[in-house]
PDB file of N, CA and C in Angstrom:
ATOM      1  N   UNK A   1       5.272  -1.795  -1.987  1.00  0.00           N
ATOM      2  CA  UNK A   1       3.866  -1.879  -2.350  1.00  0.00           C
ATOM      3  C   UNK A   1       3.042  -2.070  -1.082  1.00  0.00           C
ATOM      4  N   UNK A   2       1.879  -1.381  -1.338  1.00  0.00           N
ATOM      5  CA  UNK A   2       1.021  -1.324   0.261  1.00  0.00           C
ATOM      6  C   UNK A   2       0.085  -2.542  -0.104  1.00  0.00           C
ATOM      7  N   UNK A   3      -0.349  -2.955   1.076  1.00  0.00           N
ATOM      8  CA  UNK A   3      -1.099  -4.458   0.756  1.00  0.00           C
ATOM      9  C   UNK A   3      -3.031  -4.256   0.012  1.00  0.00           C
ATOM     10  N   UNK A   4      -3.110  -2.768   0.264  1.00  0.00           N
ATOM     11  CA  UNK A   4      -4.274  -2.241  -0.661  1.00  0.00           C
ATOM     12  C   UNK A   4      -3.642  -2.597  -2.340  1.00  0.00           C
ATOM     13  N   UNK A   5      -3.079  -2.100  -2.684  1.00  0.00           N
ATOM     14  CA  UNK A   5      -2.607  -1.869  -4.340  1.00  0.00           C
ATOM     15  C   UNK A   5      -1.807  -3.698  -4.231  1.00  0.00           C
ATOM     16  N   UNK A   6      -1.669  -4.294  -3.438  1.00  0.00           N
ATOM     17  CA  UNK A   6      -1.444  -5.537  -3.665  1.00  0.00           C
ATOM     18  C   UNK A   6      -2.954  -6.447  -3.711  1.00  0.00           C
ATOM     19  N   UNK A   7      -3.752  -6.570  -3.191  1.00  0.00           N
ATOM     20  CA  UNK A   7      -5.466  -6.400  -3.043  1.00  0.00           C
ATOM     21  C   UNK A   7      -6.458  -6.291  -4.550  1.00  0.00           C
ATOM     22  N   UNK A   8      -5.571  -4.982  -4.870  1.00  0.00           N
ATOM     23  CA  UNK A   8      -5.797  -4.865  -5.786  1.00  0.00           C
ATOM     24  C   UNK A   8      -5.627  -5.643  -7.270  1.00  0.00           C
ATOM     25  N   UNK A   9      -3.923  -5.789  -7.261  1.00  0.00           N
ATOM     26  CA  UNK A   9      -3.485  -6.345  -8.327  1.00  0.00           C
ATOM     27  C   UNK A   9      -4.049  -8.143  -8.249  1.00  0.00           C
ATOM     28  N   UNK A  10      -4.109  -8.136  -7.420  1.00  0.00           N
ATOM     29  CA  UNK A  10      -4.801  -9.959  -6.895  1.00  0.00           C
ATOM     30  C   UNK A  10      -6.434 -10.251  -7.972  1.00  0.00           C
ATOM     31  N   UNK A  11      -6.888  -8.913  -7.757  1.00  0.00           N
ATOM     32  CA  UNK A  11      -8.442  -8.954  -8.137  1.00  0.00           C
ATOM     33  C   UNK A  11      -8.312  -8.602  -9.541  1.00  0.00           C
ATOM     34  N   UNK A  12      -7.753  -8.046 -10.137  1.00  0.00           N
ATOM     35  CA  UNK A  12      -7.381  -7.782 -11.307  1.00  0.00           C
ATOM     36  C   UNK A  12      -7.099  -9.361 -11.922  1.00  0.00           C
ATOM     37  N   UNK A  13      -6.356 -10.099 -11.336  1.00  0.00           N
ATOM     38  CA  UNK A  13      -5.676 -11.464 -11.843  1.00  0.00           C
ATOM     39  C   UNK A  13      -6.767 -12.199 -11.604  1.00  0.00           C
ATOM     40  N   UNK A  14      -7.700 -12.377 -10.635  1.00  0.00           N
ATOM     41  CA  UNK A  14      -8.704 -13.289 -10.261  1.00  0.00           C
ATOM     42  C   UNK A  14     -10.043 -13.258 -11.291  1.00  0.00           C
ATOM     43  N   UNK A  15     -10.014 -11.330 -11.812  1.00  0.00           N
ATOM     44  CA  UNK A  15     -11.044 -10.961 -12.956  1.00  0.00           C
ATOM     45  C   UNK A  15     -10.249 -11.589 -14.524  1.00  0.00           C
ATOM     46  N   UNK A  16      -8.922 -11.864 -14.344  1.00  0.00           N
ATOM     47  CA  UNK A  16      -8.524 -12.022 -15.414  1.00  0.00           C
ATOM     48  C   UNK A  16      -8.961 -13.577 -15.632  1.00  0.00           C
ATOM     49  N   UNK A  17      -8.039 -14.211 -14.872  1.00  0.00           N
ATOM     50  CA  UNK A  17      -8.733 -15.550 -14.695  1.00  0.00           C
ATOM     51  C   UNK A  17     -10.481 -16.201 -14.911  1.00  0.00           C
ATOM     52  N   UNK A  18     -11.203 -15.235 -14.389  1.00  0.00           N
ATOM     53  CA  UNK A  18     -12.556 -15.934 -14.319  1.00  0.00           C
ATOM     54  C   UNK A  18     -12.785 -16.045 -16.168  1.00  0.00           C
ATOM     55  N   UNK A  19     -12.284 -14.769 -17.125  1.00  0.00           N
ATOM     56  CA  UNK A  19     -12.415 -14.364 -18.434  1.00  0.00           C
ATOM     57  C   UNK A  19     -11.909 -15.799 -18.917  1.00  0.00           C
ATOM     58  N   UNK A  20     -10.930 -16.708 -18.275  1.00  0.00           N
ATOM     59  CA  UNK A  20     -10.425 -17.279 -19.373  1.00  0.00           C
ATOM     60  C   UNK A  20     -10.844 -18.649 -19.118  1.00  0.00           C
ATOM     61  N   UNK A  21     -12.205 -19.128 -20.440  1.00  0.00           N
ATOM     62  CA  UNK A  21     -12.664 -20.112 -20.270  1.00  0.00           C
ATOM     63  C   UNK A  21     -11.814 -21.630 -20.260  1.00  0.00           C
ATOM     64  N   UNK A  22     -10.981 -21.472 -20.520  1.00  0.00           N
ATOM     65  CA  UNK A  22      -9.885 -22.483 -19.942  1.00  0.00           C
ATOM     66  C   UNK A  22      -9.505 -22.989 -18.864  1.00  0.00           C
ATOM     67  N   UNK A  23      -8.517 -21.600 -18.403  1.00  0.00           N
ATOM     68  CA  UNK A  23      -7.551 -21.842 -17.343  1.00  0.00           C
ATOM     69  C   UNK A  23      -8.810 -21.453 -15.970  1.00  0.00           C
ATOM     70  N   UNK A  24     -10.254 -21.132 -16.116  1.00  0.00           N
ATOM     71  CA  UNK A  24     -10.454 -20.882 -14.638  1.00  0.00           C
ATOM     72  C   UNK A  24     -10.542 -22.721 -14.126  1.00  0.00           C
ATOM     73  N   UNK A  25     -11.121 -23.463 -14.872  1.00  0.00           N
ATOM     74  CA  UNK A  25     -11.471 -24.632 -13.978  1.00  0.00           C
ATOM     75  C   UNK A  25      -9.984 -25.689 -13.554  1.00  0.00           C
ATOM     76  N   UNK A  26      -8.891 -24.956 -14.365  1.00  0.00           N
ATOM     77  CA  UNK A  26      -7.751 -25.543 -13.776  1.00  0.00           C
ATOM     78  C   UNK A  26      -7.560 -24.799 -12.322  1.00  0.00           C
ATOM     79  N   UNK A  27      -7.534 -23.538 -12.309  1.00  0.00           N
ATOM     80  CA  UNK A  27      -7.643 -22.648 -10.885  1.00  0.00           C
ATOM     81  C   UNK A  27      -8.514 -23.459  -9.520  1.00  0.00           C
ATOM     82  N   UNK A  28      -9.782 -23.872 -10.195  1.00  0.00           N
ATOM     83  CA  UNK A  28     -10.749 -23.942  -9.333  1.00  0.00           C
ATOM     84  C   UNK A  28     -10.214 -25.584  -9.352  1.00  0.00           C
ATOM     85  N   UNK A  29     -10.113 -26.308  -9.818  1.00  0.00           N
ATOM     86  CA  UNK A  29      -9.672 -27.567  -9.440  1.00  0.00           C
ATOM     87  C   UNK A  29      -8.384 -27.342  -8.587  1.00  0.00           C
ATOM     88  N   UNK A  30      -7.062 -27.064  -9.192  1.00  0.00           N
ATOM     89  CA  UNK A  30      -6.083 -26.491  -7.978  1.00  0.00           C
ATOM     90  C   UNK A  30      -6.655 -25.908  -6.425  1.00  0.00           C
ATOM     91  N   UNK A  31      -6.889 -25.033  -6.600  1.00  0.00           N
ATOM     92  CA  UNK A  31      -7.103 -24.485  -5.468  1.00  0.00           C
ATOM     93  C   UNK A  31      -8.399 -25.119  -4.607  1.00  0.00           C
ATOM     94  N   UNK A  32      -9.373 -26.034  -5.154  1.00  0.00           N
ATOM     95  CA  UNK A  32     -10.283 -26.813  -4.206  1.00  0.00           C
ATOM     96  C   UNK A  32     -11.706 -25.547  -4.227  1.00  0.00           C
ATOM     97  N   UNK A  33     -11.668 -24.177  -4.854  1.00  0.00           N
ATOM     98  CA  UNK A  33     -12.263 -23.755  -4.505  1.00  0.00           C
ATOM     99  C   UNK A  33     -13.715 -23.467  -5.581  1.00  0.00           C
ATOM    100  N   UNK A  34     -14.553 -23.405  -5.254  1.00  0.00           N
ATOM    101  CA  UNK A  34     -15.852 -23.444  -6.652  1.00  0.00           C
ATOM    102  C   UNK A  34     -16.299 -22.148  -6.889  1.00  0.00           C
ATOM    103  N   UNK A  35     -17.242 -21.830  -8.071  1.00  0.00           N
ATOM    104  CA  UNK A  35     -17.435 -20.669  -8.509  1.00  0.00           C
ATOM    105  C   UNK A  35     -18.016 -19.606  -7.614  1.00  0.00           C
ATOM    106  N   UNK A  36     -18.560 -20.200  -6.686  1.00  0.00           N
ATOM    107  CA  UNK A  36     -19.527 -19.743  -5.522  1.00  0.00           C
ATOM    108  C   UNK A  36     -18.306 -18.917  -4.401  1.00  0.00           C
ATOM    109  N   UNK A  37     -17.137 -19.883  -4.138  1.00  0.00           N
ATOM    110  CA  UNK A  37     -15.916 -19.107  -3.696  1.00  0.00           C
ATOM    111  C   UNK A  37     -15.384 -18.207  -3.871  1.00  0.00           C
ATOM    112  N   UNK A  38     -15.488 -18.008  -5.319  1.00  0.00           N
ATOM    113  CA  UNK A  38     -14.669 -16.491  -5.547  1.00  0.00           C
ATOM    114  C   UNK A  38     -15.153 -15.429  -5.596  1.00  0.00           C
ATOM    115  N   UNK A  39     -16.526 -15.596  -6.080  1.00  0.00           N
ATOM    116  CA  UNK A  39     -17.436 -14.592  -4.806  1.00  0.00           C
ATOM    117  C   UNK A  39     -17.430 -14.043  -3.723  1.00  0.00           C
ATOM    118  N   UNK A  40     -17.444 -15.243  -2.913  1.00  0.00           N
ATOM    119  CA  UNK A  40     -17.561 -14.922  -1.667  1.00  0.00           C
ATOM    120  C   UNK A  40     -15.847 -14.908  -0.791  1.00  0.00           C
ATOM    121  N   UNK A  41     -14.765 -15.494  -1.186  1.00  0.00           N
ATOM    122  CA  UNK A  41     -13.728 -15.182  -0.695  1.00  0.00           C
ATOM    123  C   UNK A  41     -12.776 -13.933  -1.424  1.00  0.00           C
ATOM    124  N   UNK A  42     -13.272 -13.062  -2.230  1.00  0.00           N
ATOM    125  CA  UNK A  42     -12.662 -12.262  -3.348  1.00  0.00           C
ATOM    126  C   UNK A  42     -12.093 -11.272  -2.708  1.00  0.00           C
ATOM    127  N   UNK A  43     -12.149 -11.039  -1.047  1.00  0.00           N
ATOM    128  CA  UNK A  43     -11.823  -9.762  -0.394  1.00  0.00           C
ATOM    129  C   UNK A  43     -10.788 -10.190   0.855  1.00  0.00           C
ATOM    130  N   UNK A  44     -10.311 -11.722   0.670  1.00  0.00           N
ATOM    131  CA  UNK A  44      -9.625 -12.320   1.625  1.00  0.00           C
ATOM    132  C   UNK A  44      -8.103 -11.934   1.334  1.00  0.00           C
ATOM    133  N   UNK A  45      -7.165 -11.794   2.070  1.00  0.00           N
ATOM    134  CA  UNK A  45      -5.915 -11.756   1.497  1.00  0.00           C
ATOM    135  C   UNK A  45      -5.338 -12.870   0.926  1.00  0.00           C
ATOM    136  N   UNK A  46      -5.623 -14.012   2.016  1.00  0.00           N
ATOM    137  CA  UNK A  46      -4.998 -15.408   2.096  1.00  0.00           C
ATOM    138  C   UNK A  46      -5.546 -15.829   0.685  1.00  0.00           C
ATOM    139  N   UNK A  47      -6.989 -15.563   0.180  1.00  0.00           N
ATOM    140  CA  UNK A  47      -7.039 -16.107  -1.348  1.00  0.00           C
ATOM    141  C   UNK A  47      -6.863 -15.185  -2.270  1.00  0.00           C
ATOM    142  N   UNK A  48      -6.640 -14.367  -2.156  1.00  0.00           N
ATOM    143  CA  UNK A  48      -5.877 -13.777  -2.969  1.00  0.00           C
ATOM    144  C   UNK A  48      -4.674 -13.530  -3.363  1.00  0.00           C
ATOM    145  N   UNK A  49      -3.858 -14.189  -2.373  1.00  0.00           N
ATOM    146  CA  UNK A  49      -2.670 -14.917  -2.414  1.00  0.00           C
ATOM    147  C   UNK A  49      -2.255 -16.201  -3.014  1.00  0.00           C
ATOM    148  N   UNK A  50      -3.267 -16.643  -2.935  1.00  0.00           N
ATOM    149  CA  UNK A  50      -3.546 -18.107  -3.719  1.00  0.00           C
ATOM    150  C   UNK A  50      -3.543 -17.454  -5.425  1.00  0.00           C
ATOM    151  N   UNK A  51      -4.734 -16.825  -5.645  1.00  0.00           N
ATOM    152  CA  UNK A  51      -4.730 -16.482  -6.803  1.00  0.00           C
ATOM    153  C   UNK A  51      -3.663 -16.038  -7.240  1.00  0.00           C
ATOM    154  N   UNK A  52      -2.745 -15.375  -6.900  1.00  0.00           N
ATOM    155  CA  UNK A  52      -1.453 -14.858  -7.022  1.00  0.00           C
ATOM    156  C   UNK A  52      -0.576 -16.127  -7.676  1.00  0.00           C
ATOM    157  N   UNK A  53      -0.382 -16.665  -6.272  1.00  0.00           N
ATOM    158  CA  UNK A  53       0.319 -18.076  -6.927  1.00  0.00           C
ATOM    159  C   UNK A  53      -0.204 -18.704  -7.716  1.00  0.00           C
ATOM    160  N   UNK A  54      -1.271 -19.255  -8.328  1.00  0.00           N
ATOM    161  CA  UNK A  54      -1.550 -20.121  -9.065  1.00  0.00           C
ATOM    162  C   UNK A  54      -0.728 -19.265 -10.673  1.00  0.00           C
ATOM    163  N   UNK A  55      -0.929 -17.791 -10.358  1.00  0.00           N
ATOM    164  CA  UNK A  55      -1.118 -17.029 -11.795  1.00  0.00           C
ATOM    165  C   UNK A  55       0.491 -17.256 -11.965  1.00  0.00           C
ATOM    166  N   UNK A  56       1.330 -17.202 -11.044  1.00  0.00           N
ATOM    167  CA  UNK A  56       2.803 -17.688 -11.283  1.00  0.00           C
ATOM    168  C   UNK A  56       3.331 -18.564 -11.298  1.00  0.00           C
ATOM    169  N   UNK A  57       2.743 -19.604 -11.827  1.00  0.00           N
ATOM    170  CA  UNK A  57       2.760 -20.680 -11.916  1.00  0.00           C
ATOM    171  C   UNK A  57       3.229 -20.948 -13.822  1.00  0.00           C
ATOM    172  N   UNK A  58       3.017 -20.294 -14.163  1.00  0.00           N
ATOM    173  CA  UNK A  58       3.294 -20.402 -15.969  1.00  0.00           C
ATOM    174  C   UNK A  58       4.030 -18.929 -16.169  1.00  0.00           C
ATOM    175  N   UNK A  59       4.573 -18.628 -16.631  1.00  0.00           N
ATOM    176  CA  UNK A  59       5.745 -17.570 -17.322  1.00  0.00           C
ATOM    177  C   UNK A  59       4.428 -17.136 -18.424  1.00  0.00           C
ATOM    178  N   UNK A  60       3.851 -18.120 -19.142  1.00  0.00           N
ATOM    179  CA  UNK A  60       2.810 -17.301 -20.403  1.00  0.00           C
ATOM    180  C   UNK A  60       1.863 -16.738 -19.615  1.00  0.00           C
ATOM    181  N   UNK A  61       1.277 -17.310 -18.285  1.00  0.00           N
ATOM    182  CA  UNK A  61       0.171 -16.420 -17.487  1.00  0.00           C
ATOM    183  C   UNK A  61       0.345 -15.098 -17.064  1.00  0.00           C
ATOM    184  N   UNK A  62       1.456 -15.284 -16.702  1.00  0.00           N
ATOM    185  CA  UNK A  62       1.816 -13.364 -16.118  1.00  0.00           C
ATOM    186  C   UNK A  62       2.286 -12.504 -17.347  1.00  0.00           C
ATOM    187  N   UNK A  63       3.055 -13.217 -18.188  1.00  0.00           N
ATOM    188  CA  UNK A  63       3.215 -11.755 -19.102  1.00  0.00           C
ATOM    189  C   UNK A  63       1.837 -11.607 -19.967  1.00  0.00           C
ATOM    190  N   UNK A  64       0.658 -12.656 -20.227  1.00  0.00           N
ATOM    191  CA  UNK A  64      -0.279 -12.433 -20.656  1.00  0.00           C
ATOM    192  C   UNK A  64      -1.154 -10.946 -19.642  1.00  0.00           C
ATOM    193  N   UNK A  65      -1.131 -11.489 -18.364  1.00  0.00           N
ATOM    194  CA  UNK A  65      -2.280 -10.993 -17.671  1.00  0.00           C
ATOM    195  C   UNK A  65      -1.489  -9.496 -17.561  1.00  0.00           C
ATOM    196  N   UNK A  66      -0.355  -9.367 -17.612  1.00  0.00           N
ATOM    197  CA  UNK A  66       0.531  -8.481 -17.374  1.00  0.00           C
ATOM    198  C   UNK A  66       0.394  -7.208 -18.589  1.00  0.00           C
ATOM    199  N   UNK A  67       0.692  -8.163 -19.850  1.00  0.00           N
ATOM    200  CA  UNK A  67       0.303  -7.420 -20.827  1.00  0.00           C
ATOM    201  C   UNK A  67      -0.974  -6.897 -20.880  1.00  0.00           C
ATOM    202  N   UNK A  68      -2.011  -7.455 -20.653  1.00  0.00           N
ATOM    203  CA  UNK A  68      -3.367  -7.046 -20.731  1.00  0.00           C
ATOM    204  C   UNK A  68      -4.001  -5.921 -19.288  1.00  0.00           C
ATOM    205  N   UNK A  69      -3.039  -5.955 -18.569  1.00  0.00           N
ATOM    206  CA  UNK A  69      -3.144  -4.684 -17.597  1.00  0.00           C
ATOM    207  C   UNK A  69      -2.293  -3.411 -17.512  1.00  0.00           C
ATOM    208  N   UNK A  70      -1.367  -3.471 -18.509  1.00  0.00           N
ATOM    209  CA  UNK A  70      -0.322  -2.341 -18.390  1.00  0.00           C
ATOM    210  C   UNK A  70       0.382  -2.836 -17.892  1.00  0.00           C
ATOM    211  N   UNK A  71       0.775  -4.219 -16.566  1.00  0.00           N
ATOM    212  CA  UNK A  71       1.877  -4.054 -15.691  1.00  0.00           C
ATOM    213  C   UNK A  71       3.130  -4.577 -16.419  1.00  0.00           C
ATOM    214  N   UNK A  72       4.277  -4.291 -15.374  1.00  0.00           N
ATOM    215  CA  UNK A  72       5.380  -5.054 -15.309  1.00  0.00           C
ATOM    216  C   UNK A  72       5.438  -6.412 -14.859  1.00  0.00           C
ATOM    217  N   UNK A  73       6.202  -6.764 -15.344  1.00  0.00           N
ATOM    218  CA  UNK A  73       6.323  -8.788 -15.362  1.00  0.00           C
ATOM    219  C   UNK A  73       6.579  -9.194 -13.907  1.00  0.00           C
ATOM    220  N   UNK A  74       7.160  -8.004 -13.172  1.00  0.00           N
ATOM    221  CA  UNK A  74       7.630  -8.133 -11.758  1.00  0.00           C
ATOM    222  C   UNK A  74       6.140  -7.826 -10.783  1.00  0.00           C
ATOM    223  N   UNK A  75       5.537  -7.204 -11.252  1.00  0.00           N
ATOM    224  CA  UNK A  75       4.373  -6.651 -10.422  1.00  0.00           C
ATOM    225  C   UNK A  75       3.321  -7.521  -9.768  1.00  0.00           C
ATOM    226  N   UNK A  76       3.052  -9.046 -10.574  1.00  0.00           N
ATOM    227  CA  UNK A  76       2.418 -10.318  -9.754  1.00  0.00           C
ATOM    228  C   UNK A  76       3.375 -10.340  -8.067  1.00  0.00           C
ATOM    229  N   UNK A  77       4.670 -10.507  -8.883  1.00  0.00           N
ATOM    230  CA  UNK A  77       5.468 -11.259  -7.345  1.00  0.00           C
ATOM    231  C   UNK A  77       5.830 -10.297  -6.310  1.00  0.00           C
ATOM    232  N   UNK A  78       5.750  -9.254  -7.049  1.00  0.00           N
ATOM    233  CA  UNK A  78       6.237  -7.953  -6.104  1.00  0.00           C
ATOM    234  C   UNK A  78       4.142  -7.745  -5.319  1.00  0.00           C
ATOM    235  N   UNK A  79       3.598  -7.964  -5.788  1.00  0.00           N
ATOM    236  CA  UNK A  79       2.134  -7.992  -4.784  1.00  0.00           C
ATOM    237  C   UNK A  79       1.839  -8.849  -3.574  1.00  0.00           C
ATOM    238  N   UNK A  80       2.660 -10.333  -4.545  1.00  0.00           N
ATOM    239  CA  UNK A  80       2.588 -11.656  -4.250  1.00  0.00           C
ATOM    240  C   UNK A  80       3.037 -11.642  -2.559  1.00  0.00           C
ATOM    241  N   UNK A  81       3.998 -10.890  -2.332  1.00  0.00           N
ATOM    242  CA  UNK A  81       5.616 -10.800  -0.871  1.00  0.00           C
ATOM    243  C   UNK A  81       4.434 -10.244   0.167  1.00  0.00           C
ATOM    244  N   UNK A  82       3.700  -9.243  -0.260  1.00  0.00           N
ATOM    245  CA  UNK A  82       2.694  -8.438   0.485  1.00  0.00           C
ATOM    246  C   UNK A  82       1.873  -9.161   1.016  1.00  0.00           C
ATOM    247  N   UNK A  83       1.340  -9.784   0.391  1.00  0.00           N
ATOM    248  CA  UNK A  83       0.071 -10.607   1.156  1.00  0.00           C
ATOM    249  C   UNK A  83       0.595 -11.451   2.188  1.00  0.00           C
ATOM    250  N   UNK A  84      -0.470 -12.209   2.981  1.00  0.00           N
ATOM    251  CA  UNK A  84      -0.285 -13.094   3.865  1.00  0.00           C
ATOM    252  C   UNK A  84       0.289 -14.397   2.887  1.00  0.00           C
ATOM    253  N   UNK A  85       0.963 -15.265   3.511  1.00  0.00           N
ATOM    254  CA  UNK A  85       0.918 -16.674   3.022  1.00  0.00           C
ATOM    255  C   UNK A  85       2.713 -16.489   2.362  1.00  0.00           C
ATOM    256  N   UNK A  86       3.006 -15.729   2.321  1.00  0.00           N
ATOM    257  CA  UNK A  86       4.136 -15.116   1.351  1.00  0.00           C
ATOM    258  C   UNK A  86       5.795 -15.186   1.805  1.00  0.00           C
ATOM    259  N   UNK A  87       5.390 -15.778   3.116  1.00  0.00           N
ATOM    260  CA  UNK A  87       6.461 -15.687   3.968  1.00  0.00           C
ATOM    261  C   UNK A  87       7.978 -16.287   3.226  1.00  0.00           C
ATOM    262  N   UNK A  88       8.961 -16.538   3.606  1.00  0.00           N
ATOM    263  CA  UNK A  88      10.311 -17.593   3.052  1.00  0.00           C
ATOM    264  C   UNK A  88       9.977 -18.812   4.036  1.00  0.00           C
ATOM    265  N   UNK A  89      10.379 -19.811   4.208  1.00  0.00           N
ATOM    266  CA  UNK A  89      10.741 -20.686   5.369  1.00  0.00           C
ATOM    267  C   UNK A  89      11.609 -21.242   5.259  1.00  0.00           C
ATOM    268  N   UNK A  90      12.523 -21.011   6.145  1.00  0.00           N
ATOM    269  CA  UNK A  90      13.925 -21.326   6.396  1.00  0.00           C
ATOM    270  C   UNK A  90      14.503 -22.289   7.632  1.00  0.00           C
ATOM    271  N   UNK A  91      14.598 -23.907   7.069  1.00  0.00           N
ATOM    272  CA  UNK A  91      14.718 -24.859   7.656  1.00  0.00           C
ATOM    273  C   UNK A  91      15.800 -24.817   8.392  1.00  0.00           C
ATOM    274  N   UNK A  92      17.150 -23.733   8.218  1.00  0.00           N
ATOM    275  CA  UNK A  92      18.209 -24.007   8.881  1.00  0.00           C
ATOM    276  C   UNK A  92      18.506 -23.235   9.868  1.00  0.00           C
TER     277      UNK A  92
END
């Protein structure tokens, strides 16, 4: 996956998220960031990497958001590797 169509799938999850009058203010409390942020950071990789992770964070979030975009269940984490922030770290 190219880090455009990963970019992509991020903003898709971040539009999904803002829809769900619930889970956005758990997002925005997690992540520290306010409504005014996702505005203005919506074209960053690094938060859109965030958004990524937060959305994999529940098994019901991704096959929801998943289902509601056409994707595959793999297609969050397979975006997720692409972005910045995504690295392994390997203590040994």
């Amino acid at each position: 996956m190219k880090q455009e169509s990963a970019e992509t799938i991020a903003l898709q999850a971040l539009a999904w998220l803002a829809g769900h009058d619930e889970l956005l203010p758990v997002f925005l409390g997690a992540s520290g960031a306010s409504e005014t942020d996702l505005r203005a950071r919506a074209t960053e990789p690094e938060f859109l990497g965030a958004v990524l992770d937060f959305l994999m964070m529940d098994d019901a979030w991704v096959v929801e958001f998943c289902d509601t975009q056409g994707l595959s269940y793999e297609t969050p984490m397979m975006a997720r590797v692409v972005l910045p922030g995504a690295e392994q770290i390997n203590w040994t």
